[in-house]
PDB file of N, CA and C in Angstrom:
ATOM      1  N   UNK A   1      19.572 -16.627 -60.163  1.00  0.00           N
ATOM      2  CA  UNK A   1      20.859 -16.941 -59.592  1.00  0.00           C
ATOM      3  C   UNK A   1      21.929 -16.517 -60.595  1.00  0.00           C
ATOM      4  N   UNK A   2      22.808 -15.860 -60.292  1.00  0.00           N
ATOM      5  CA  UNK A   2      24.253 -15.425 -60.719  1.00  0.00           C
ATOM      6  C   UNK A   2      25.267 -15.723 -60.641  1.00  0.00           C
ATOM      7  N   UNK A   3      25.756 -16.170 -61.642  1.00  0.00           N
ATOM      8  CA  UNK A   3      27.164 -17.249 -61.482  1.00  0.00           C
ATOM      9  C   UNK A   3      28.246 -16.138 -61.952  1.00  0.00           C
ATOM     10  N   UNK A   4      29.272 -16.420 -61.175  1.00  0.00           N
ATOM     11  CA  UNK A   4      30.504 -15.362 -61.178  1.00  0.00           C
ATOM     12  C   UNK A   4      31.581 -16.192 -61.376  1.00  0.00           C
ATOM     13  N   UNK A   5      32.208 -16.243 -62.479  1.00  0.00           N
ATOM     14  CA  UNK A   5      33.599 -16.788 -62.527  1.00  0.00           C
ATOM     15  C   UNK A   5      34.862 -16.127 -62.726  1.00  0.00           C
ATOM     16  N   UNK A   6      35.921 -16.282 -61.951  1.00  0.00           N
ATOM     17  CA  UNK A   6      36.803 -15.372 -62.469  1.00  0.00           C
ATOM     18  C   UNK A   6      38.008 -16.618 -62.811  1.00  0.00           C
ATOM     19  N   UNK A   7      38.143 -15.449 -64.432  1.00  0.00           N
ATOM     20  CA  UNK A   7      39.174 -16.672 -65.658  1.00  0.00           C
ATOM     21  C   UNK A   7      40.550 -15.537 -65.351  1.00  0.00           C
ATOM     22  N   UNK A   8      41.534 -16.012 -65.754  1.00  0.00           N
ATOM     23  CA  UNK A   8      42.680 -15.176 -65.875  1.00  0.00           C
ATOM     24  C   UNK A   8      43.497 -15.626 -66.610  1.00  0.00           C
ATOM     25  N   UNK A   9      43.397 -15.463 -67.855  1.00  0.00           N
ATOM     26  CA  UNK A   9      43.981 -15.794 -68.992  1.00  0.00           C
ATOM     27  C   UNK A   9      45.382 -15.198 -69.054  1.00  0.00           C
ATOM     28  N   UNK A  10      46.028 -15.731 -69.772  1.00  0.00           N
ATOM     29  CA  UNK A  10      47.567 -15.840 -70.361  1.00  0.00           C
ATOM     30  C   UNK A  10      48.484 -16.417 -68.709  1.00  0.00           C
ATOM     31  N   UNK A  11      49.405 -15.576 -68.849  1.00  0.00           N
ATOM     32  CA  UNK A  11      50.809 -16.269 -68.134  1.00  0.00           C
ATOM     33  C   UNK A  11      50.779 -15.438 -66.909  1.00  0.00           C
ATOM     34  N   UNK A  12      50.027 -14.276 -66.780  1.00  0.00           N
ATOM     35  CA  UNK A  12      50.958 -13.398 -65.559  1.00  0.00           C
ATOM     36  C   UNK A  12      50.402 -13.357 -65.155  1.00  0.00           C
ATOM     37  N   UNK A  13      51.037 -13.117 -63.407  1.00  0.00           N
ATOM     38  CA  UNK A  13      51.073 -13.479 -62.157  1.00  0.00           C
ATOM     39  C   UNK A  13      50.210 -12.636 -61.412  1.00  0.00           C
ATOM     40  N   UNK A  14      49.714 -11.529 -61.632  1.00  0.00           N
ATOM     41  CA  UNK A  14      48.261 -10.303 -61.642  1.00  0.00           C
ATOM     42  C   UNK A  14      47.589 -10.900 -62.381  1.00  0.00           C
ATOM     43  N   UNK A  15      46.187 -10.065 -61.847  1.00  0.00           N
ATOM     44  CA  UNK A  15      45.203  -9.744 -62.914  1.00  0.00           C
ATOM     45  C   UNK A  15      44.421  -8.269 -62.199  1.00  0.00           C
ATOM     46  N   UNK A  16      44.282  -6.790 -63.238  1.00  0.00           N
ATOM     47  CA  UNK A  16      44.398  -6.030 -62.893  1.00  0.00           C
ATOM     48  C   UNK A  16      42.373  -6.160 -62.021  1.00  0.00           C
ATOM     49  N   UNK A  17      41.949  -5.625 -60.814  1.00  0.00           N
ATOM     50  CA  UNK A  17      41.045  -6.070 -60.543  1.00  0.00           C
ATOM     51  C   UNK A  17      39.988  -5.018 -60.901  1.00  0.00           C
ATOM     52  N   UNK A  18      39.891  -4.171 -62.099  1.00  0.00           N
ATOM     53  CA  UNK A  18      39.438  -3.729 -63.107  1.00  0.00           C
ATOM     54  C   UNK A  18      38.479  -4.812 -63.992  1.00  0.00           C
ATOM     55  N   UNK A  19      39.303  -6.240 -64.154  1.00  0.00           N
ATOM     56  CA  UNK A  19      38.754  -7.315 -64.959  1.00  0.00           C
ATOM     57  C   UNK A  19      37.670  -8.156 -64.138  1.00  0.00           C
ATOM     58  N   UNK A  20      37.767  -8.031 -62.499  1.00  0.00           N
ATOM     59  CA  UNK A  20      37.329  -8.818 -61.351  1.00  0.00           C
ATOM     60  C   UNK A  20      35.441  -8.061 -62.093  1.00  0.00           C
ATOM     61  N   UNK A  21      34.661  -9.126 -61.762  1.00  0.00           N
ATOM     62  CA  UNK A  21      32.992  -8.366 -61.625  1.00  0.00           C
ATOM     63  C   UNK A  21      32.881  -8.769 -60.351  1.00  0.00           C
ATOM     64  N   UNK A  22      33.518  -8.277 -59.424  1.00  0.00           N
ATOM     65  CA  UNK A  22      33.147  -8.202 -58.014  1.00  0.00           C
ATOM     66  C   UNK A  22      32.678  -7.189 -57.338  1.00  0.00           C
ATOM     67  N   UNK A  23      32.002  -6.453 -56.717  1.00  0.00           N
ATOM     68  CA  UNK A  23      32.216  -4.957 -56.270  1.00  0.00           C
ATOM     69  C   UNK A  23      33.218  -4.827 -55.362  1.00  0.00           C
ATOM     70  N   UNK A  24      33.678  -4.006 -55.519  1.00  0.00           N
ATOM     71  CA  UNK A  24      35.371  -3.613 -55.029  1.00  0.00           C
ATOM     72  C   UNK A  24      35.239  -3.409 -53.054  1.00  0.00           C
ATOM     73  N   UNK A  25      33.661  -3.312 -52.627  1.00  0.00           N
ATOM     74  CA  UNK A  25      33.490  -3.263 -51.315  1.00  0.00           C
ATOM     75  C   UNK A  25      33.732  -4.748 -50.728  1.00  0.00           C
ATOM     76  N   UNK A  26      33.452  -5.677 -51.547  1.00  0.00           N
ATOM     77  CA  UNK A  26      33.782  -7.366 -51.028  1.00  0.00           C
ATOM     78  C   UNK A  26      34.999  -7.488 -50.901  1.00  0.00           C
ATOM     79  N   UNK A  27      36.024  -6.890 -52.106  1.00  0.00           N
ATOM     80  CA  UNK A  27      37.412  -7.016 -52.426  1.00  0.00           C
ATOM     81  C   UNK A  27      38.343  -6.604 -51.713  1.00  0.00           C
ATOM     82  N   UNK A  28      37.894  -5.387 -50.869  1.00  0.00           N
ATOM     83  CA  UNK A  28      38.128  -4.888 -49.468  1.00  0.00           C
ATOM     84  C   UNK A  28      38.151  -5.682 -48.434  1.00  0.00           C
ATOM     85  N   UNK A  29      36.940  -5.987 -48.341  1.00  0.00           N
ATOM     86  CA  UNK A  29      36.749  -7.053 -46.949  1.00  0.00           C
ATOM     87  C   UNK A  29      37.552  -8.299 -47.348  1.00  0.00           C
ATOM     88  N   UNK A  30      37.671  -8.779 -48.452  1.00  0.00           N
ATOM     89  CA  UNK A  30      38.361  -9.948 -48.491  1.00  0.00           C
ATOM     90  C   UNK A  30      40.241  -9.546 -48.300  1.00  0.00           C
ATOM     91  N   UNK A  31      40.572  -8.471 -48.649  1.00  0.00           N
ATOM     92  CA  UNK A  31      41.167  -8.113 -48.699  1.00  0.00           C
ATOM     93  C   UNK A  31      42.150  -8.404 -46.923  1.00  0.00           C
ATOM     94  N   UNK A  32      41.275  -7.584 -46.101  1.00  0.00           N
ATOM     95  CA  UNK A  32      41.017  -6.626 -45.019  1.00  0.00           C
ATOM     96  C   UNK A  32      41.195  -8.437 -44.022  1.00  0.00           C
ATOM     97  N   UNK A  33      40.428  -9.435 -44.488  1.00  0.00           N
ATOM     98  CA  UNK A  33      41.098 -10.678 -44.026  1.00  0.00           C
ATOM     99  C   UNK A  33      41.520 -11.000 -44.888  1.00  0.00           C
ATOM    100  N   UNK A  34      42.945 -10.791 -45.115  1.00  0.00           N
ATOM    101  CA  UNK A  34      43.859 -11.845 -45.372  1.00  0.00           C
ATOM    102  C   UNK A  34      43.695 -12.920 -46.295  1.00  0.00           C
ATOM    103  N   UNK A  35      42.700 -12.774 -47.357  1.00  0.00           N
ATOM    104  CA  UNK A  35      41.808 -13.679 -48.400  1.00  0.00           C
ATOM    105  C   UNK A  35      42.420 -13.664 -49.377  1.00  0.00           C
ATOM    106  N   UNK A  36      42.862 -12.313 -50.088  1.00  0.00           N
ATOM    107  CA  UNK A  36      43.512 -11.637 -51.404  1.00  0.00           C
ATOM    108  C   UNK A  36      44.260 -10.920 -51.322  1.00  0.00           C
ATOM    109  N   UNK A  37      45.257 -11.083 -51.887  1.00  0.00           N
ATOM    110  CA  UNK A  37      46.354  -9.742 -51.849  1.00  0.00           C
ATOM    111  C   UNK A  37      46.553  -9.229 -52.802  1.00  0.00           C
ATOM    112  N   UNK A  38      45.938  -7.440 -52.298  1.00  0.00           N
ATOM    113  CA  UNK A  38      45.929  -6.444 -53.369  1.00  0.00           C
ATOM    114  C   UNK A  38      47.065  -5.753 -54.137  1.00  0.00           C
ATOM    115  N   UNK A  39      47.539  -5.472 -54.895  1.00  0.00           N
ATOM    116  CA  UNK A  39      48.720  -4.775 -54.863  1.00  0.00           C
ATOM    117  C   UNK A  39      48.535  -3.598 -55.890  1.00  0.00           C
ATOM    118  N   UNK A  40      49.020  -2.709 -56.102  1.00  0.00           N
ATOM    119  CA  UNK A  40      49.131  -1.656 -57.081  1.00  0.00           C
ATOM    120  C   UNK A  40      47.571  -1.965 -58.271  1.00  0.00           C
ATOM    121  N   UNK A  41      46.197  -1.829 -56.913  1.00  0.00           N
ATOM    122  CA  UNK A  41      45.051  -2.210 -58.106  1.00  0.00           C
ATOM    123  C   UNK A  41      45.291  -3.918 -58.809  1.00  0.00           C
ATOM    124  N   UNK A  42      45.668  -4.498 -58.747  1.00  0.00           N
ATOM    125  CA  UNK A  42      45.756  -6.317 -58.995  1.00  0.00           C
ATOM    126  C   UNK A  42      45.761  -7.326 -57.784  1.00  0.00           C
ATOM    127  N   UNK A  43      45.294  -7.990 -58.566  1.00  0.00           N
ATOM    128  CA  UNK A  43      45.246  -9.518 -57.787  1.00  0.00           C
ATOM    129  C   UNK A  43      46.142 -10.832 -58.362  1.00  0.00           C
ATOM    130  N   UNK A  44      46.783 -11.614 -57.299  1.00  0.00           N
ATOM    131  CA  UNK A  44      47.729 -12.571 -58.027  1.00  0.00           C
ATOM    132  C   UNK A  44      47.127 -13.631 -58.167  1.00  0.00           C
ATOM    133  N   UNK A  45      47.277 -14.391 -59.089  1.00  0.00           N
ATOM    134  CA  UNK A  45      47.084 -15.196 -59.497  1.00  0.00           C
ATOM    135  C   UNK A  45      46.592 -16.531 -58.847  1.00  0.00           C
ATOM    136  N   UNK A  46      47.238 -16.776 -58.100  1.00  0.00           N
ATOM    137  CA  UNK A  46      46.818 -18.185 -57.390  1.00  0.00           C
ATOM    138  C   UNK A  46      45.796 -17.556 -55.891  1.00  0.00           C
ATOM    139  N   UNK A  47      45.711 -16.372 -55.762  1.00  0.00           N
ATOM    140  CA  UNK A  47      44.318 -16.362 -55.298  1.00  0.00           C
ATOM    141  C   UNK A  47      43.200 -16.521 -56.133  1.00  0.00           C
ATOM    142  N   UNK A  48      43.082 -16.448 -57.385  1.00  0.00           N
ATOM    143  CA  UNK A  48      42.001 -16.069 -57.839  1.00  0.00           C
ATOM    144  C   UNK A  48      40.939 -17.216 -57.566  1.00  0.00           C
ATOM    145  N   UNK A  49      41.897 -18.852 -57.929  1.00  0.00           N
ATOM    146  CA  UNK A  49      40.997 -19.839 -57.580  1.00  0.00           C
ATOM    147  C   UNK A  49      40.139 -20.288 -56.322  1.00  0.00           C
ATOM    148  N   UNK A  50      40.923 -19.438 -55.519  1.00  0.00           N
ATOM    149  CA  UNK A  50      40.126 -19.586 -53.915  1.00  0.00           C
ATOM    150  C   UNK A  50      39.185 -18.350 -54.288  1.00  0.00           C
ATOM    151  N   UNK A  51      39.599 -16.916 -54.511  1.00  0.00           N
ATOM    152  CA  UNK A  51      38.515 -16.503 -54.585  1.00  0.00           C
ATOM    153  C   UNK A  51      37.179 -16.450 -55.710  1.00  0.00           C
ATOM    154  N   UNK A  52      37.031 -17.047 -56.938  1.00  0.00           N
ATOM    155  CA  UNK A  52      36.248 -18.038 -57.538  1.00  0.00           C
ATOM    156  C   UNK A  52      35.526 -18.825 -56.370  1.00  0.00           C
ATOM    157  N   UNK A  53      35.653 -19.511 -55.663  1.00  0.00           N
ATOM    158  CA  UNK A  53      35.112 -20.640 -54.624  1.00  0.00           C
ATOM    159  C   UNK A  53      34.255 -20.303 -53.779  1.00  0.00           C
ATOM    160  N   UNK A  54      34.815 -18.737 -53.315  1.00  0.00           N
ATOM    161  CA  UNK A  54      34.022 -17.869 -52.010  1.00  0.00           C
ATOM    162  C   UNK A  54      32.918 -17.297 -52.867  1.00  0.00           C
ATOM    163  N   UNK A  55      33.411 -17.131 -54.230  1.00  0.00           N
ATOM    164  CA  UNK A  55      32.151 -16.390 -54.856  1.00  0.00           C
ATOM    165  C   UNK A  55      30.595 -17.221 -55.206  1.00  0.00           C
ATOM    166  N   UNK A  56      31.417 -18.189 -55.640  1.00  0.00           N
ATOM    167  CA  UNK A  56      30.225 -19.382 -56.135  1.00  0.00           C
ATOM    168  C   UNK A  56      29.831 -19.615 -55.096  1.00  0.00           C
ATOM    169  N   UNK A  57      30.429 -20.192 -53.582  1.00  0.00           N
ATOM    170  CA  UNK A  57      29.504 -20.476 -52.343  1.00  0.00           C
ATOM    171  C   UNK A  57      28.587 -19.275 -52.508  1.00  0.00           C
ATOM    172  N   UNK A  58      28.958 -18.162 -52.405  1.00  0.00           N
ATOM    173  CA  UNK A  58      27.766 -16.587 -51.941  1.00  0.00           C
ATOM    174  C   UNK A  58      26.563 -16.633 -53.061  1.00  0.00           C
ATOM    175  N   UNK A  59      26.871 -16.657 -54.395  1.00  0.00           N
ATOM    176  CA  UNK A  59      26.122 -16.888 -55.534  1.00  0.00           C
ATOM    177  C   UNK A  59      25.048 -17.435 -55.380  1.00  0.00           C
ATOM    178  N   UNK A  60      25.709 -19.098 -55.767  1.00  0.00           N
ATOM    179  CA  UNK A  60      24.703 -20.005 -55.767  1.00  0.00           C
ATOM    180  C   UNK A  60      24.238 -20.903 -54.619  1.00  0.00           C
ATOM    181  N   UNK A  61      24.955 -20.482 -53.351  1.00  0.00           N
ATOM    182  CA  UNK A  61      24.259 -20.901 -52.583  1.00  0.00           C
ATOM    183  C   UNK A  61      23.353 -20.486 -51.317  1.00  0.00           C
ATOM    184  N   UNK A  62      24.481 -18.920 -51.498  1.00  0.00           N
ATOM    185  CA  UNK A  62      23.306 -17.850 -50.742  1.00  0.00           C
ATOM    186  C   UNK A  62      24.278 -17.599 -49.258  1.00  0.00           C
ATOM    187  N   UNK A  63      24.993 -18.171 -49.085  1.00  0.00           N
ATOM    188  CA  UNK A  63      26.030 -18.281 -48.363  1.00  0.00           C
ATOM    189  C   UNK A  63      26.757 -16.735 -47.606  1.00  0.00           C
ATOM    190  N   UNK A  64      26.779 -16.128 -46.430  1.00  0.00           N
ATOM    191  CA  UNK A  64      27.236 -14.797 -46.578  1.00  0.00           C
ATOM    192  C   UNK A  64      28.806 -15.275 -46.714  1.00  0.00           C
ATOM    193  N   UNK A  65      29.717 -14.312 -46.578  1.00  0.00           N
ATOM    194  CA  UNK A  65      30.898 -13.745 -47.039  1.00  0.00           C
ATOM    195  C   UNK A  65      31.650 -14.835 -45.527  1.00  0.00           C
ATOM    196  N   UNK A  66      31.470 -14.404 -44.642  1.00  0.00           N
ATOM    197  CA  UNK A  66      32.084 -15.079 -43.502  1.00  0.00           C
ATOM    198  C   UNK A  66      32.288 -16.804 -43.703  1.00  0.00           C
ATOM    199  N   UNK A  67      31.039 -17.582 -43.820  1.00  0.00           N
ATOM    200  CA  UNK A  67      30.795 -18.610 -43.922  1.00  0.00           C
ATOM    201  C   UNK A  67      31.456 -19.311 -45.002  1.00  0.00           C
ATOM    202  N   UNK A  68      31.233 -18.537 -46.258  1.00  0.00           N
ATOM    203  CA  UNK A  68      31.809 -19.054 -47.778  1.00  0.00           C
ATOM    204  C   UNK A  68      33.552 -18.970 -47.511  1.00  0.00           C
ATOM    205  N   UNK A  69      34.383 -18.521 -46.651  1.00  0.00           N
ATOM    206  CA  UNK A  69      35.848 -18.128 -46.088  1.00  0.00           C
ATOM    207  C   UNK A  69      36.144 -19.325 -45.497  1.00  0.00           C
ATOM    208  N   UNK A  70      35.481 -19.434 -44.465  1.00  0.00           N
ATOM    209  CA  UNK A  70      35.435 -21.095 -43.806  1.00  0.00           C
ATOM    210  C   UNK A  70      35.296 -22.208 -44.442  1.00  0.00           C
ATOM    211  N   UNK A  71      34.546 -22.157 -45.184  1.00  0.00           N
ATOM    212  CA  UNK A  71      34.087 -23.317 -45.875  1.00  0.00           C
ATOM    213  C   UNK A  71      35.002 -23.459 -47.169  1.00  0.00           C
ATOM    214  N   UNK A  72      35.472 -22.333 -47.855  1.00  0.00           N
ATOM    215  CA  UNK A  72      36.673 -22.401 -49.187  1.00  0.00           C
ATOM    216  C   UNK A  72      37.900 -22.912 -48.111  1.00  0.00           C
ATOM    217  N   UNK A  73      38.016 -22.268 -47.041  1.00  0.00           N
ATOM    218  CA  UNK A  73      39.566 -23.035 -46.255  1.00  0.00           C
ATOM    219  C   UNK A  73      39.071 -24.577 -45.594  1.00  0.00           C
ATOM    220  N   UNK A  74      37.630 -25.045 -45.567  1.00  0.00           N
ATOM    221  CA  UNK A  74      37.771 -26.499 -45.228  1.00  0.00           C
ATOM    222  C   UNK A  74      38.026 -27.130 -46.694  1.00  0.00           C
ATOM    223  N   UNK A  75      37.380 -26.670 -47.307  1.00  0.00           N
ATOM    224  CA  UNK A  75      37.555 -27.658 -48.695  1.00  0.00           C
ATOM    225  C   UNK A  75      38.640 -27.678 -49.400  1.00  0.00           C
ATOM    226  N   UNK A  76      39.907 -26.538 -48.870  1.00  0.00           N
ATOM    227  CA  UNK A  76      40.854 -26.533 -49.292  1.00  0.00           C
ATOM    228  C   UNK A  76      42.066 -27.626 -48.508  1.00  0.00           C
ATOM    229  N   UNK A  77      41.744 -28.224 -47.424  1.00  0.00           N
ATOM    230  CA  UNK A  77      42.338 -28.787 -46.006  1.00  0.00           C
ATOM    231  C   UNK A  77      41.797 -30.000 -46.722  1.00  0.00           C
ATOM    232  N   UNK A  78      40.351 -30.159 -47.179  1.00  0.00           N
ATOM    233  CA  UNK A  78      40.421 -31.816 -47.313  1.00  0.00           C
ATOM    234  C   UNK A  78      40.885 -31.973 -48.840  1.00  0.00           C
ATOM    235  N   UNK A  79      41.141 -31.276 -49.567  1.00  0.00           N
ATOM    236  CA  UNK A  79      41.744 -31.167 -50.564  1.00  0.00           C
ATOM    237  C   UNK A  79      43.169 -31.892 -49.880  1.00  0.00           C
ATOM    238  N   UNK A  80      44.115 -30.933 -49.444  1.00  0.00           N
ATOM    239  CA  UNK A  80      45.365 -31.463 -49.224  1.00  0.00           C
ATOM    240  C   UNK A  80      45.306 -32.641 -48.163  1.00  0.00           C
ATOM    241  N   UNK A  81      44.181 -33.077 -47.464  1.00  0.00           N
ATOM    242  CA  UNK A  81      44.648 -34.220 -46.537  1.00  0.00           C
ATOM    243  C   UNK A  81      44.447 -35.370 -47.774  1.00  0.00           C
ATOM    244  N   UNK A  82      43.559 -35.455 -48.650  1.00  0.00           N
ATOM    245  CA  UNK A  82      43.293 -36.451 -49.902  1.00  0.00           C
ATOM    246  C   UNK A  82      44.647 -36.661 -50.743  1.00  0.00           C
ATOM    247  N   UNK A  83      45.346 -35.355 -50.648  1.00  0.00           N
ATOM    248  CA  UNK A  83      46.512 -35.774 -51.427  1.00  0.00           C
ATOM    249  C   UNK A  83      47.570 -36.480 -50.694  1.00  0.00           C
ATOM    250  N   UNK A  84      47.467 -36.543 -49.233  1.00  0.00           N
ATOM    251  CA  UNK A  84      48.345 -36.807 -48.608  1.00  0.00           C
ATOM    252  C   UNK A  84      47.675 -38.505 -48.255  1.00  0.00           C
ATOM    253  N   UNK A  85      46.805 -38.663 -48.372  1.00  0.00           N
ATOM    254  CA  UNK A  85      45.984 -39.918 -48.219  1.00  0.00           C
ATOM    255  C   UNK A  85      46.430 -40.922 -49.399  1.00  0.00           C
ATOM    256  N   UNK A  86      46.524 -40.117 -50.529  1.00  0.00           N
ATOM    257  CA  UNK A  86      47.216 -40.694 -51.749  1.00  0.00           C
ATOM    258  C   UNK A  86      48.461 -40.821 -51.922  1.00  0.00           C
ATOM    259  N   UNK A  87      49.609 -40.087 -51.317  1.00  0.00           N
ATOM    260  CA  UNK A  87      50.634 -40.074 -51.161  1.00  0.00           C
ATOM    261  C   UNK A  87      51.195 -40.839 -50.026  1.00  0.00           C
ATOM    262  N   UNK A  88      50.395 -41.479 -48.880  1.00  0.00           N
ATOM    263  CA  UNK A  88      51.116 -42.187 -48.278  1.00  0.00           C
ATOM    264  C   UNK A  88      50.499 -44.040 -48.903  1.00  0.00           C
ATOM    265  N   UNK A  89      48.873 -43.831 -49.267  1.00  0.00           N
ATOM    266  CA  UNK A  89      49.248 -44.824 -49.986  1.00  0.00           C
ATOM    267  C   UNK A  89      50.168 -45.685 -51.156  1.00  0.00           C
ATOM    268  N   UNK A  90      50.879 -44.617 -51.741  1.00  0.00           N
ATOM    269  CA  UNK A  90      51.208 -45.126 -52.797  1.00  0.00           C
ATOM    270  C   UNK A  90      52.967 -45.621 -52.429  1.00  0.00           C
ATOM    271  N   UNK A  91      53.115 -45.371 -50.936  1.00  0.00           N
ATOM    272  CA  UNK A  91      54.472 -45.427 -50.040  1.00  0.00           C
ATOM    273  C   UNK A  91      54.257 -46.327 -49.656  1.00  0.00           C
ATOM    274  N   UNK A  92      53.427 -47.412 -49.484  1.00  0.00           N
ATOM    275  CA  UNK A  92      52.715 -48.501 -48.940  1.00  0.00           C
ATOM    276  C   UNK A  92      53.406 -49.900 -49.744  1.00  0.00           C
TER     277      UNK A  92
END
């Protein structure tokens, strides 16, 4: 099993996807839906953590590409309903 993490060190808002160990045919398709946005060869930044998520589902759990998309946007939904679960408790 192969664990893929993608770090993006320092401050800026790219990271050229030269640094990505993805093959650039996934990066497409993720691309191609609306997953990552490519620009001049880079990727911004606050995708990277969603796409980290899709990778580790495919990795380590065997997961294809479709499924691991769905499943990074549910866990991202109960992510924000938890914060909002916390935020109306604390209005209470």
């Amino acid at each position: 099993m192969k664990l893929v993490k993608v770090i993006h060190p320092g401050n800026e808002n790219w990271l050229p996807v030269s640094r990505l160990s993805i093959h650039p045919g996934i990066l497409d398709i993720l691309e191609e839906l609306g997953v990552i946005e490519v620009v001049n060869e880079q990727v911004e930044q606050r995708s990277l953590q969603r796409l980290n998520k899709i990778i580790r589902l495919r990795e380590t759990l065997g997961i294809n590409l479709n499924g691991a998309i769905v499943i990074a946007d549910l866990l991202d939904r109960v992510a924000e309903l938890e914060d909002e679960v916390r935020r109306l408790q604390r209005e209470r």
